[in-house]
Structures are given as structure tokens and as C-alpha cells.
PDB file of N, CA and C in Angstrom:
ATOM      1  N   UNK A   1       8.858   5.278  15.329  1.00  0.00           N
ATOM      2  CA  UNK A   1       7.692   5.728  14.612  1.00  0.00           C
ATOM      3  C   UNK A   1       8.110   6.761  13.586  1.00  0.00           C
ATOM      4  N   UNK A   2       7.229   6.959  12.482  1.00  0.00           N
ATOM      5  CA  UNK A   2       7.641   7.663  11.927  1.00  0.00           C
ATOM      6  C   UNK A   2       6.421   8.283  10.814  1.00  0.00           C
ATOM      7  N   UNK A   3       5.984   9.511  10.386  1.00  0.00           N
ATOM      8  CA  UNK A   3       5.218  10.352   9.869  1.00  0.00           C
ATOM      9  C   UNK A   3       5.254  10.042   8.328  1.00  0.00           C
ATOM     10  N   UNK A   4       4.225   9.440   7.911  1.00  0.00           N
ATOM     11  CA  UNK A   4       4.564   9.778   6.137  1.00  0.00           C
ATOM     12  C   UNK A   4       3.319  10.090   5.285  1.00  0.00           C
ATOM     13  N   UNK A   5       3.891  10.756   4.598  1.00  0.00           N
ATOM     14  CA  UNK A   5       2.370  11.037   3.382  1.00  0.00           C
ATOM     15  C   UNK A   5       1.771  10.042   3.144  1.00  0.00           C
ATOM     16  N   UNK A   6       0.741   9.630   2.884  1.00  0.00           N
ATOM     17  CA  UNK A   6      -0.247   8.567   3.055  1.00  0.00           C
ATOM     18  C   UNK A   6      -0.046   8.036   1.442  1.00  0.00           C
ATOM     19  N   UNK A   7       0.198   9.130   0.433  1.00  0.00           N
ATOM     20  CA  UNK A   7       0.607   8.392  -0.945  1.00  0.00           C
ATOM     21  C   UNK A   7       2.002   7.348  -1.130  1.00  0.00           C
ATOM     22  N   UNK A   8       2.358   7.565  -0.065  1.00  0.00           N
ATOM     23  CA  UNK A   8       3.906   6.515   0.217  1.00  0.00           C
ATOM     24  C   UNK A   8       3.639   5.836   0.687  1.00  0.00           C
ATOM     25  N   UNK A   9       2.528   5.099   1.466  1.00  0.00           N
ATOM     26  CA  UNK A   9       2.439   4.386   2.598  1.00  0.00           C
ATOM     27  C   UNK A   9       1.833   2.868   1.371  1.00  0.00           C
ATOM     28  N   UNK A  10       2.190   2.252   2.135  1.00  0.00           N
ATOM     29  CA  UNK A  10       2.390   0.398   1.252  1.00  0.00           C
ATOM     30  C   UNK A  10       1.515  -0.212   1.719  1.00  0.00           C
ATOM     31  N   UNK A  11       0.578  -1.297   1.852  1.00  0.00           N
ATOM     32  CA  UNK A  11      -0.003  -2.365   1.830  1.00  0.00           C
ATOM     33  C   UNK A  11       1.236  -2.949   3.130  1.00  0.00           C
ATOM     34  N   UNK A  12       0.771  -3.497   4.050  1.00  0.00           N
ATOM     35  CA  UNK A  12       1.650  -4.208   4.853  1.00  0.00           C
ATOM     36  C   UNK A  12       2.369  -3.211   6.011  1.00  0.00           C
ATOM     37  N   UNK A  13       2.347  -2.156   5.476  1.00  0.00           N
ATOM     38  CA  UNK A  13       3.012  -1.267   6.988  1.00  0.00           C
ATOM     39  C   UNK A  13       2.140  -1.050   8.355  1.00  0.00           C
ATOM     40  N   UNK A  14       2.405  -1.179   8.945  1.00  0.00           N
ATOM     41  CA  UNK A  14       1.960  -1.154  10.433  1.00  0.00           C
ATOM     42  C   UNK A  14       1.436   0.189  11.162  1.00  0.00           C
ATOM     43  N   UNK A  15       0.183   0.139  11.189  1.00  0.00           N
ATOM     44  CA  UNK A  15       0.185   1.729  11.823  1.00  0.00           C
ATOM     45  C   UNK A  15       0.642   1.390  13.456  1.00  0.00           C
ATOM     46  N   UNK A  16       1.057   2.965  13.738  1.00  0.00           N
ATOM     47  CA  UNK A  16       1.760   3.106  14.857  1.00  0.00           C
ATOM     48  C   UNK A  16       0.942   3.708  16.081  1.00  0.00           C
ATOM     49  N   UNK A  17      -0.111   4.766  15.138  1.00  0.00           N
ATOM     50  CA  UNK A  17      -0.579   5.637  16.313  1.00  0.00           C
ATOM     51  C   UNK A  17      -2.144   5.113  15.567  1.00  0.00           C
ATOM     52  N   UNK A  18      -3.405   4.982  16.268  1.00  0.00           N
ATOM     53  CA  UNK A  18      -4.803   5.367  15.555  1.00  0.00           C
ATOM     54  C   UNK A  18      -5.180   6.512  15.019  1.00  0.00           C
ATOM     55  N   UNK A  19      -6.297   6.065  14.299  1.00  0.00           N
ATOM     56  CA  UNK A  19      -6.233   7.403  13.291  1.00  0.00           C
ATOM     57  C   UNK A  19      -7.818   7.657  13.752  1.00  0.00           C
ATOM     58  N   UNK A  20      -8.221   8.706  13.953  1.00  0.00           N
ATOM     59  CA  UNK A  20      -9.436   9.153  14.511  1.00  0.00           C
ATOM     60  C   UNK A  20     -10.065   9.866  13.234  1.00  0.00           C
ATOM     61  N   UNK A  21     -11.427  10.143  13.434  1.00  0.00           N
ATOM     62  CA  UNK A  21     -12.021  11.084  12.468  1.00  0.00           C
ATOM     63  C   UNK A  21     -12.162  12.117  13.219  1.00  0.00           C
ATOM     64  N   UNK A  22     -12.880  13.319  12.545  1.00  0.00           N
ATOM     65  CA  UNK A  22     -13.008  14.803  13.004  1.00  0.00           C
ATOM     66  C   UNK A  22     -13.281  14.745  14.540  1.00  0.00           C
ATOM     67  N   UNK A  23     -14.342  13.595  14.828  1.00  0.00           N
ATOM     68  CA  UNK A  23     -14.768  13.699  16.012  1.00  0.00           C
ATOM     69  C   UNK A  23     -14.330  12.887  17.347  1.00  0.00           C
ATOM     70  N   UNK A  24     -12.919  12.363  17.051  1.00  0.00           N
ATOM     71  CA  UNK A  24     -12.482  11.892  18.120  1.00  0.00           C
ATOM     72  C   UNK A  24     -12.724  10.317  17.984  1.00  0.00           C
ATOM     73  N   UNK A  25     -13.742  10.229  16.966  1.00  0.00           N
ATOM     74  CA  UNK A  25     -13.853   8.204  17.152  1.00  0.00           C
ATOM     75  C   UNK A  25     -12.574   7.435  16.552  1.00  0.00           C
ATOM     76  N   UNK A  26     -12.414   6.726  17.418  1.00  0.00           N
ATOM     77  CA  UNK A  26     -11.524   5.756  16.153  1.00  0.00           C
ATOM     78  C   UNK A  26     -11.979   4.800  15.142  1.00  0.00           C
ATOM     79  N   UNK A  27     -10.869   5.142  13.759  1.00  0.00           N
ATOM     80  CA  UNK A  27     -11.521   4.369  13.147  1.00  0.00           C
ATOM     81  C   UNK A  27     -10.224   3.410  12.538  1.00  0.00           C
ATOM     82  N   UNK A  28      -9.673   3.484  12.614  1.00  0.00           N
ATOM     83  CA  UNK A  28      -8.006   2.316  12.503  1.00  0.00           C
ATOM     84  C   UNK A  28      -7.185   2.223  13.872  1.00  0.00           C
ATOM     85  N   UNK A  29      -7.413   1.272  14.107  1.00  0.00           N
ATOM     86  CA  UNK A  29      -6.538   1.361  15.608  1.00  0.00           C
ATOM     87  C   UNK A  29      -5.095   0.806  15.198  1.00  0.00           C
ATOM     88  N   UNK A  30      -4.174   1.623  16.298  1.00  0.00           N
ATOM     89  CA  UNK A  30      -3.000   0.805  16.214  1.00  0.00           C
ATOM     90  C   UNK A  30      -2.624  -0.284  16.254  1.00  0.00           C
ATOM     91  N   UNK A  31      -1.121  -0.440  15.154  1.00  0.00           N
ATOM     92  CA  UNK A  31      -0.879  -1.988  15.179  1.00  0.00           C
ATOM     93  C   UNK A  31      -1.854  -2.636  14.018  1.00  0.00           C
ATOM     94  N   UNK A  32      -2.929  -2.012  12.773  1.00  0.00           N
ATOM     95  CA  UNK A  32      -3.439  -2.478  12.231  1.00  0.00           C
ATOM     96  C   UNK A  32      -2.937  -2.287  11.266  1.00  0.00           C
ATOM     97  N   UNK A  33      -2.402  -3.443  10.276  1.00  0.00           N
ATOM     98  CA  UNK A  33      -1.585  -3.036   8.639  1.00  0.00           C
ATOM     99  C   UNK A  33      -2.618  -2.460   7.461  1.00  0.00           C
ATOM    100  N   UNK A  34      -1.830  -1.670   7.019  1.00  0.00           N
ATOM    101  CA  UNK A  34      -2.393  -1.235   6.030  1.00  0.00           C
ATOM    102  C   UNK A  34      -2.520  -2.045   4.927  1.00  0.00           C
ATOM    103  N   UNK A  35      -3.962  -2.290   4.114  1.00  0.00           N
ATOM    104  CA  UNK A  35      -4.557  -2.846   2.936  1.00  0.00           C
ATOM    105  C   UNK A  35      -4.774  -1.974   2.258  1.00  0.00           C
ATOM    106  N   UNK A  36      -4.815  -2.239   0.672  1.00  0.00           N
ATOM    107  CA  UNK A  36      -5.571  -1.461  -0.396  1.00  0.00           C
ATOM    108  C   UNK A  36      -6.426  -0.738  -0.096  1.00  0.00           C
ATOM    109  N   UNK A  37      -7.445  -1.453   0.055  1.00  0.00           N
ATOM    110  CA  UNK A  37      -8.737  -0.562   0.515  1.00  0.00           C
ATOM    111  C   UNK A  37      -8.385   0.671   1.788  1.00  0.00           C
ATOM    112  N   UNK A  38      -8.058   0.249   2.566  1.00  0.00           N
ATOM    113  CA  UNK A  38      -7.852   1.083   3.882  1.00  0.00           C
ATOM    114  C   UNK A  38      -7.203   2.147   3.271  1.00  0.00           C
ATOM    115  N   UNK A  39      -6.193   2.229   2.403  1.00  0.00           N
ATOM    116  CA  UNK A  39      -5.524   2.959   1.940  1.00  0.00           C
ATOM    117  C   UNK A  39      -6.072   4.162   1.335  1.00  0.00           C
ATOM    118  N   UNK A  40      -7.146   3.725   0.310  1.00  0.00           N
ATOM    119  CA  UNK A  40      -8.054   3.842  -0.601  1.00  0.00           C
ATOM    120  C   UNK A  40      -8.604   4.796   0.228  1.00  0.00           C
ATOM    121  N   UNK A  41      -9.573   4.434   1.287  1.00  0.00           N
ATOM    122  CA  UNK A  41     -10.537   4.867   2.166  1.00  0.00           C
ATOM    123  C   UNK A  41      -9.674   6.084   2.772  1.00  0.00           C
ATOM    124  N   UNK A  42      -8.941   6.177   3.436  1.00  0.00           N
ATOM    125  CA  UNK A  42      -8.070   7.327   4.100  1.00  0.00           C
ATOM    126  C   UNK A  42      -8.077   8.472   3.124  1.00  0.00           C
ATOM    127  N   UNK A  43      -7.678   8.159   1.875  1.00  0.00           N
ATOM    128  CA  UNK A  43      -7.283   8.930   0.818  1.00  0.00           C
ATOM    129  C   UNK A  43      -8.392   9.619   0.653  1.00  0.00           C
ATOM    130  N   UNK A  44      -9.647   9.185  -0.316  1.00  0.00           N
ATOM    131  CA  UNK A  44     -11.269   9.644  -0.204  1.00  0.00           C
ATOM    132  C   UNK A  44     -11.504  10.323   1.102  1.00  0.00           C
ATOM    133  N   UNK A  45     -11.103   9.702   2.696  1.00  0.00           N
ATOM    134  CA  UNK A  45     -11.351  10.847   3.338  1.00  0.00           C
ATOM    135  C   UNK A  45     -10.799  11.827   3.579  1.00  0.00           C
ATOM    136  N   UNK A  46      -9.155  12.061   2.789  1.00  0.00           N
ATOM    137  CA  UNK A  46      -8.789  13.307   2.965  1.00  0.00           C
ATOM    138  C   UNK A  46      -7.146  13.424   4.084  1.00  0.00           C
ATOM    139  N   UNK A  47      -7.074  12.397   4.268  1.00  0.00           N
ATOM    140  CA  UNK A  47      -5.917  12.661   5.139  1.00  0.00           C
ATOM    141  C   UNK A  47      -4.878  12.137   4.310  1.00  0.00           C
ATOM    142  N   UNK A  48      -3.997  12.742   4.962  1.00  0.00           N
ATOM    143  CA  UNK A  48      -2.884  13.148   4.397  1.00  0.00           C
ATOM    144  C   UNK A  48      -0.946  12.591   4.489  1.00  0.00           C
ATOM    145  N   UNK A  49      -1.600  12.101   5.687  1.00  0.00           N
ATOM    146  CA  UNK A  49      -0.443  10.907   6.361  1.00  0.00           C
ATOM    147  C   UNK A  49      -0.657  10.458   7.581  1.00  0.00           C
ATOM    148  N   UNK A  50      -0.105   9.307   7.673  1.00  0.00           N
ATOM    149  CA  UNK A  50      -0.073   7.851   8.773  1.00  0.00           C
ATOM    150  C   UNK A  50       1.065   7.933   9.135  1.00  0.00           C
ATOM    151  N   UNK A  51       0.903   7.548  10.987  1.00  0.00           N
ATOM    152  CA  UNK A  51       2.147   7.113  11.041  1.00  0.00           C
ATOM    153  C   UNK A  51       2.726   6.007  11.155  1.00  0.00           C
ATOM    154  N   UNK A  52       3.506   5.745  11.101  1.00  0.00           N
ATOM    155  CA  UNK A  52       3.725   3.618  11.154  1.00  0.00           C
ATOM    156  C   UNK A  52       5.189   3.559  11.984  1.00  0.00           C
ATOM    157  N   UNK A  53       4.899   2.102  12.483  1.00  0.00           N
ATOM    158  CA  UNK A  53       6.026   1.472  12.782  1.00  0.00           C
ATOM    159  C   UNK A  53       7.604   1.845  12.040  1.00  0.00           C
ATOM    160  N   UNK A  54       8.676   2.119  12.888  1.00  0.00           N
ATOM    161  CA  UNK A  54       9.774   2.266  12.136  1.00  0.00           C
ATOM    162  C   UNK A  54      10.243   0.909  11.116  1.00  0.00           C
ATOM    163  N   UNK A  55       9.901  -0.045  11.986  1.00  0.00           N
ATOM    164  CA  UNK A  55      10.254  -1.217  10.909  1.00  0.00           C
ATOM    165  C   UNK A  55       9.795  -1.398   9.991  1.00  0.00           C
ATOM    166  N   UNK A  56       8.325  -1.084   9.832  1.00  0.00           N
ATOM    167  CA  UNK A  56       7.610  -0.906   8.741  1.00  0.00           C
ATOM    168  C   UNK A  56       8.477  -0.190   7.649  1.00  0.00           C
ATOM    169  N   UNK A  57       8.099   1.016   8.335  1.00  0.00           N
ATOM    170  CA  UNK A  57       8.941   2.288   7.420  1.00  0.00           C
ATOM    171  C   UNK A  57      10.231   1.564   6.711  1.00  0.00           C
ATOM    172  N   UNK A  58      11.162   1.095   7.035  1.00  0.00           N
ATOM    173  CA  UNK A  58      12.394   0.915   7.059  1.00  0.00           C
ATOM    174  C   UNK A  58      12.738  -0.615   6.210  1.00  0.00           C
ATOM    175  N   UNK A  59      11.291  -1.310   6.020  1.00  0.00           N
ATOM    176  CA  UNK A  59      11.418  -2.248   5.200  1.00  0.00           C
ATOM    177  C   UNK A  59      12.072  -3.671   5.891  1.00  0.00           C
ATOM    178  N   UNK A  60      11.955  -3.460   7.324  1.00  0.00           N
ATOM    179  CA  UNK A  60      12.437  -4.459   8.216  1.00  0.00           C
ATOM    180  C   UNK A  60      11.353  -5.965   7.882  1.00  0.00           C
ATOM    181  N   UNK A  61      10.433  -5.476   7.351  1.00  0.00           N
ATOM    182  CA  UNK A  61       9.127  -6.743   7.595  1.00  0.00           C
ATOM    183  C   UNK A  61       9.516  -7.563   6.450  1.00  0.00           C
ATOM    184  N   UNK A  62       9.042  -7.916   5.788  1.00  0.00           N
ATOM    185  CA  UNK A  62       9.186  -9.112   4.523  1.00  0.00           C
ATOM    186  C   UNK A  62       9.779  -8.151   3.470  1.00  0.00           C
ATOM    187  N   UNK A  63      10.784  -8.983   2.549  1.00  0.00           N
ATOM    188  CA  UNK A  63      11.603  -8.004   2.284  1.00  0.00           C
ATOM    189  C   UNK A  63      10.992  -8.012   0.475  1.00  0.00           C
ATOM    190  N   UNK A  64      11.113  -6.427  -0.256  1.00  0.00           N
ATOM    191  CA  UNK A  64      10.292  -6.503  -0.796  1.00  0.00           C
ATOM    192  C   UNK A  64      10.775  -7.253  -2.679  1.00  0.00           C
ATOM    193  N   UNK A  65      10.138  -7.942  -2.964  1.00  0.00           N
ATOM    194  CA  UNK A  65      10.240  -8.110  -4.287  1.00  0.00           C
ATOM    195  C   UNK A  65      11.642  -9.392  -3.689  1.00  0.00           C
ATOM    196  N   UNK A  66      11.808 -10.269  -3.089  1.00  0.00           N
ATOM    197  CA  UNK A  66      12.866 -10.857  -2.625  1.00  0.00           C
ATOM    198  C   UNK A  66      12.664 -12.648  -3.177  1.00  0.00           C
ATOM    199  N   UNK A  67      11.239 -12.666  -3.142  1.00  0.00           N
ATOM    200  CA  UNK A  67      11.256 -14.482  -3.255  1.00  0.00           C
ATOM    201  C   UNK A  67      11.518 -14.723  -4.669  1.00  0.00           C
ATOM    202  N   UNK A  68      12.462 -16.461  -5.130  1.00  0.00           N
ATOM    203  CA  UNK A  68      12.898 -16.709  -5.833  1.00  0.00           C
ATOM    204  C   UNK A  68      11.939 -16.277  -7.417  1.00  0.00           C
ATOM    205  N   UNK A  69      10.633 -16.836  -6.527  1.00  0.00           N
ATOM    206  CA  UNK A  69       9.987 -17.126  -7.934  1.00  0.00           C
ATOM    207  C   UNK A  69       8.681 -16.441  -8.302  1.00  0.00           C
ATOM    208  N   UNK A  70       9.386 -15.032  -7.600  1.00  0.00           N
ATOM    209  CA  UNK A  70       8.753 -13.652  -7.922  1.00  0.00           C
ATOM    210  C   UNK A  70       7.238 -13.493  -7.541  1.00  0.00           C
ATOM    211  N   UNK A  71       6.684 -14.361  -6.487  1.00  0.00           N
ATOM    212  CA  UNK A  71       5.703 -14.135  -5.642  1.00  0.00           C
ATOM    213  C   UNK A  71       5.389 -13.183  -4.715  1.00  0.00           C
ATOM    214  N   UNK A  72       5.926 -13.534  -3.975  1.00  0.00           N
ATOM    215  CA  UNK A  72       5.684 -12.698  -2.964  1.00  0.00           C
ATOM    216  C   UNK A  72       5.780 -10.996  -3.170  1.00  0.00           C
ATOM    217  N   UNK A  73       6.870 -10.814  -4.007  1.00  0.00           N
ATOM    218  CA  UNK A  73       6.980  -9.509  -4.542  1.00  0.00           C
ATOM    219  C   UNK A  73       6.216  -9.126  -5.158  1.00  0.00           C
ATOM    220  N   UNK A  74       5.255  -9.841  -5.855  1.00  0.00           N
ATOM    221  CA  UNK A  74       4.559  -9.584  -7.515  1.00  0.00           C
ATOM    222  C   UNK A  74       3.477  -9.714  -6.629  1.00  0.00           C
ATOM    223  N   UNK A  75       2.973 -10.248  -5.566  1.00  0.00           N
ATOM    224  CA  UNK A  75       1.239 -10.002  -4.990  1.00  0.00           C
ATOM    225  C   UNK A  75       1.625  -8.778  -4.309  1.00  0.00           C
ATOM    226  N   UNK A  76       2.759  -8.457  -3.355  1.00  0.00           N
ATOM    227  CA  UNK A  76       3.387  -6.669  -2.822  1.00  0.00           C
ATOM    228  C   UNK A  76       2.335  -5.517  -3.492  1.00  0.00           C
ATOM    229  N   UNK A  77       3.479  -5.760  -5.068  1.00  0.00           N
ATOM    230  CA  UNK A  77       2.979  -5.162  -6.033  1.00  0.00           C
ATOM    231  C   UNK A  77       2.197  -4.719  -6.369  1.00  0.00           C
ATOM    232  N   UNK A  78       1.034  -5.918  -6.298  1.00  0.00           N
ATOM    233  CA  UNK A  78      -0.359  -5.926  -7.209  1.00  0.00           C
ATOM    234  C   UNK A  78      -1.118  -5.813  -5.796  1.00  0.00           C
ATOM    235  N   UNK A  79      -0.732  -5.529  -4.964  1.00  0.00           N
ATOM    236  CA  UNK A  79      -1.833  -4.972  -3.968  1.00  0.00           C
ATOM    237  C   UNK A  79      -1.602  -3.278  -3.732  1.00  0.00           C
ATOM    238  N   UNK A  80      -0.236  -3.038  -4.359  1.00  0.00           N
ATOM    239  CA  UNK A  80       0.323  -1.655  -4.236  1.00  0.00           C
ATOM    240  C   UNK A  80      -0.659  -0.661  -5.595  1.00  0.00           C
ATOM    241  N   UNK A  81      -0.302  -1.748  -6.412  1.00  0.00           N
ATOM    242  CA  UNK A  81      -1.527  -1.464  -7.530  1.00  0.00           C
ATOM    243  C   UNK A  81      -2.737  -1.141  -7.762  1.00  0.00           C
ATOM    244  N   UNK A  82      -3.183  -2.173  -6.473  1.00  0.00           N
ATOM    245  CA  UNK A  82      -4.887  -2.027  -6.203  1.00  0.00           C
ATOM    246  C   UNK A  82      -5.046  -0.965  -5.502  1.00  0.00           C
ATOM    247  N   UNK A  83      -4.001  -0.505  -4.638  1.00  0.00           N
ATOM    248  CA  UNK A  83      -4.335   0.488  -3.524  1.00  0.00           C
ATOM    249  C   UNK A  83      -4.385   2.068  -4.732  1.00  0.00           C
ATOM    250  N   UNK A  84      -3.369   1.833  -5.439  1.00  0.00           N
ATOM    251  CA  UNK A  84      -3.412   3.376  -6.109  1.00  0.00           C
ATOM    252  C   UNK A  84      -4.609   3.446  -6.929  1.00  0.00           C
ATOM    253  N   UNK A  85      -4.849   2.441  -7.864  1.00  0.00           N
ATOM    254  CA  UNK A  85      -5.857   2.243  -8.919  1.00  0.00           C
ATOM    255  C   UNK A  85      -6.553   1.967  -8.713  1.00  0.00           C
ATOM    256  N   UNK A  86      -7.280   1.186  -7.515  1.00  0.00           N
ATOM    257  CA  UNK A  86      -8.422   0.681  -7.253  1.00  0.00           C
ATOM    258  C   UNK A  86      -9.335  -0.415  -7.902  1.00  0.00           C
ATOM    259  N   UNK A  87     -10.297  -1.078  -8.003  1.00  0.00           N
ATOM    260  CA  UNK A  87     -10.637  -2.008  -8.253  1.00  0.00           C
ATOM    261  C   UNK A  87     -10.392  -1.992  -9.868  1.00  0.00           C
ATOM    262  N   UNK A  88     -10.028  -3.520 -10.399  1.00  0.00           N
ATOM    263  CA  UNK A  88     -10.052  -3.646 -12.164  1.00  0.00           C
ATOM    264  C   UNK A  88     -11.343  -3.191 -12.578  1.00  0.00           C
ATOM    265  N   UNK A  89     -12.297  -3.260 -12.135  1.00  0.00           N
ATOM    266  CA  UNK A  89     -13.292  -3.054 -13.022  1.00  0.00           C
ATOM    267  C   UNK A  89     -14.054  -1.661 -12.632  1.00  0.00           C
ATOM    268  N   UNK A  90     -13.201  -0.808 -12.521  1.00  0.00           N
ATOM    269  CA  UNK A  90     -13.845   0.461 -12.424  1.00  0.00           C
ATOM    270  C   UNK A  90     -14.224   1.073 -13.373  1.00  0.00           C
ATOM    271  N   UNK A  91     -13.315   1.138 -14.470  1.00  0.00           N
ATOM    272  CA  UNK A  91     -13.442   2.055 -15.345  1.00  0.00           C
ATOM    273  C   UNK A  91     -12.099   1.638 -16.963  1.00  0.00           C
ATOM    274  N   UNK A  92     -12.753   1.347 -17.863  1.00  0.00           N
ATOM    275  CA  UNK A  92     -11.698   1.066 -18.943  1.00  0.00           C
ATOM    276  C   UNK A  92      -9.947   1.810 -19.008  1.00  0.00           C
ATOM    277  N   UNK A  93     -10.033   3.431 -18.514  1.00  0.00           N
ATOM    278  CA  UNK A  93      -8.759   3.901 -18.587  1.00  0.00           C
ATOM    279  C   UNK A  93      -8.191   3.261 -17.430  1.00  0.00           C
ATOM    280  N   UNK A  94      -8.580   3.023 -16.266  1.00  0.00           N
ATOM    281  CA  UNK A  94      -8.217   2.357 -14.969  1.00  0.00           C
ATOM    282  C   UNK A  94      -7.467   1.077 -15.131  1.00  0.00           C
ATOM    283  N   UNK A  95      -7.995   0.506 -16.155  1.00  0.00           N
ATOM    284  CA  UNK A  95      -7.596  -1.034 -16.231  1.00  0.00           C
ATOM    285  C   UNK A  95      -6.473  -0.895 -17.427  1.00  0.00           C
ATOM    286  N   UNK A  96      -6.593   0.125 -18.162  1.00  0.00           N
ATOM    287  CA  UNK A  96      -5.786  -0.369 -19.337  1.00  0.00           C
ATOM    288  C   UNK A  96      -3.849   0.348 -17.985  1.00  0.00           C
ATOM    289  N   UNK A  97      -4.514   1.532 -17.391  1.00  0.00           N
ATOM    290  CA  UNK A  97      -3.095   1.783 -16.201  1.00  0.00           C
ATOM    291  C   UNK A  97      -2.691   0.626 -15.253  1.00  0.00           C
ATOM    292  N   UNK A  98      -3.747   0.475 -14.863  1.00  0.00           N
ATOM    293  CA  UNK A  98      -3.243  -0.675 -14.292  1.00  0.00           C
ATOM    294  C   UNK A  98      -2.468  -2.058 -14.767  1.00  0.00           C
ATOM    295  N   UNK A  99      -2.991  -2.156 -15.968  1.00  0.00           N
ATOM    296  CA  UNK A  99      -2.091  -3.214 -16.591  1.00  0.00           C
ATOM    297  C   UNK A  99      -1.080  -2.831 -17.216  1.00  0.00           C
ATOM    298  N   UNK A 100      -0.930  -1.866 -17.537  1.00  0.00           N
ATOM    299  CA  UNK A 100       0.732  -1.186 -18.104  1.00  0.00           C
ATOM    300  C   UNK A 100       1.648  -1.317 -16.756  1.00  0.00           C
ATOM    301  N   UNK A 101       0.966  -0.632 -15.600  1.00  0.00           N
ATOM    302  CA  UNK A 101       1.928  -0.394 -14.575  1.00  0.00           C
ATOM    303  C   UNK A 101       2.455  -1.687 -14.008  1.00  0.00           C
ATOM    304  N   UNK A 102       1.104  -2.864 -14.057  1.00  0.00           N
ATOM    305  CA  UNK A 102       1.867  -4.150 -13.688  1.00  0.00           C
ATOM    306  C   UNK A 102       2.397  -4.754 -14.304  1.00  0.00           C
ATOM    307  N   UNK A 103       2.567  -4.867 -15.280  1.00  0.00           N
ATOM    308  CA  UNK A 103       3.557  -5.344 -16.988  1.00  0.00           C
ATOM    309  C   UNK A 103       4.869  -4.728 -16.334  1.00  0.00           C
ATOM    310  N   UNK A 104       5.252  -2.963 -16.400  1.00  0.00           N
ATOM    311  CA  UNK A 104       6.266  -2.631 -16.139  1.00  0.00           C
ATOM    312  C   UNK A 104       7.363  -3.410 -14.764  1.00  0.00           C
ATOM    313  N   UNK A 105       5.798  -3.568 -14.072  1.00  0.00           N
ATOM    314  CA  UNK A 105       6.650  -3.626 -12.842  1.00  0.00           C
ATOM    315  C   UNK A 105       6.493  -5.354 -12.046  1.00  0.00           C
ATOM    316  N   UNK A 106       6.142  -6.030 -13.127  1.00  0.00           N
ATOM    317  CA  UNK A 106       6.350  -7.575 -12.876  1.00  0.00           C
ATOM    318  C   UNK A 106       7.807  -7.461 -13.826  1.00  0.00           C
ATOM    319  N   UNK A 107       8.310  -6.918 -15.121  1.00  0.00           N
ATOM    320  CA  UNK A 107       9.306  -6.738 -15.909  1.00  0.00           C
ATOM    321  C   UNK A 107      10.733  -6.585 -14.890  1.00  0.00           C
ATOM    322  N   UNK A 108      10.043  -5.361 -14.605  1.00  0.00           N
ATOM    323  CA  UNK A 108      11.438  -5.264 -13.173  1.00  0.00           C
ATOM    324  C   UNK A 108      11.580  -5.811 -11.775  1.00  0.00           C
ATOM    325  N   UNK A 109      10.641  -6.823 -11.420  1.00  0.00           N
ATOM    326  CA  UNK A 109      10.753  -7.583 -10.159  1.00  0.00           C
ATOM    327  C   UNK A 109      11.573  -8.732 -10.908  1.00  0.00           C
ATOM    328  N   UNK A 110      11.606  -9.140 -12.246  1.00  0.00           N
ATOM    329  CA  UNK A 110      11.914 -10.240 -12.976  1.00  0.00           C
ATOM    330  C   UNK A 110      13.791  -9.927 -13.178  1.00  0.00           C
ATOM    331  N   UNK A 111      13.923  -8.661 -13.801  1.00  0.00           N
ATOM    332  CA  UNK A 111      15.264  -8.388 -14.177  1.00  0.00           C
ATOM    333  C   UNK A 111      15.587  -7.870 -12.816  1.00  0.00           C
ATOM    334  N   UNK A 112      15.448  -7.785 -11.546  1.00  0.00           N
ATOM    335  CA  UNK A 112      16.137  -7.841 -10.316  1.00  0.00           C
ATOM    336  C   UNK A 112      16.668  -8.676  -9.962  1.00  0.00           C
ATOM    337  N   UNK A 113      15.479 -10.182 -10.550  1.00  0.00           N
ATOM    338  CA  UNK A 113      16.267 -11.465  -9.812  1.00  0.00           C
ATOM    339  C   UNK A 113      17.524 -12.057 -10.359  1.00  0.00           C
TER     340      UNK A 113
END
């Protein structure tokens, strides 16, 4: 297991421990991967880090940016995208970042392969 700031934490990592609110309820149980949204949601409420699976952590699960024909890496990505930026249609500066950042970074999943 292992402790990380919740702004590091990926789409696909595994939580390790549940994450409770102020009052003891749970509201992510262990063993549930982290999505965009979930991500999203944690953040708005204020916390600050998750802990996850070491394999998670460690990049043991699907390996990232790896398939031939830049799939699997490039949806990674664009869910890593959604999680920071949040939905396309929020807001015009939102979308014009978001599409720079995925331009940049479909560019370099491309010149990896």
C-alpha cells in the first residue's frame, strides 16, 4: 500500500483502504478503481490523498501508453485529462486546455512508439 496526493493519483489505480467522510460513512470502498469523476469528486471534497494498491502505484496493472496503435494509452490519457479538466463542455478556456494538453500528449504517446 501506499499514500499519495490525490493530484497524482490516475484513473485505474486501485484504492487500498476506504475513504470515509467526516462522519465515519463510507463513501469509496476498497478495491474500487479510481475514475475521472471519482477523482474529480474527492478533490471538490477536499481531500488530499488516497491510498492505493502497491501495484497500482508501481504501474504493475496495464502498462501505460504501451499498445501498438496508441489506444489504450491515448483513452489512459484522455481519461487523465477528464479527471484534471473535467467535462469538455464546461467552459471555453477548459476546452481550448484541454485540447492543447491532449495534442501535446497524443504527440508524445506517438514519438514513444
Amino acid at each position: 500500500m501506499k499514500s499519495i496526493p490525490l493530484k497524482d493519483a490516475r484513473p485505474g489505480m486501485v484504492l487500498n483502504r476506504q475513504i470515509e467522510d467526516s462522519l465515519g460513512r463510507t463513501l469509496v470502498a476498497a478495491g474500487e478503481k479510481l475514475s475521472p469523476e471519482l477523482i474529480r469528486v474527492l478533490m471538490r471534497r477536499g481531500y488530499a490523498e488516497v491510498e492505493i494498491r502497491d501495484d497500482a502505484a508501481l504501474g504493475r496493472g496495464a502498462p501505460h501508453g504501451t499498445a501498438r496503435d496508441g489506444s489504450a494509452g491515448a483513452e489512459e490519457l484522455k481519461a487523465e485529462l477528464e479527471a484534471r479538466f473535467g467535462p469538455l463542455n464546461s467552459d471555453e478556456c477548459r476546452q481550448m486546455l484541454y485540447r492543447a494538453a491532449w495534442r501535446v500528449l497524443r504527440e508524445r504517446l506517438q514519438a514513444a512508439q
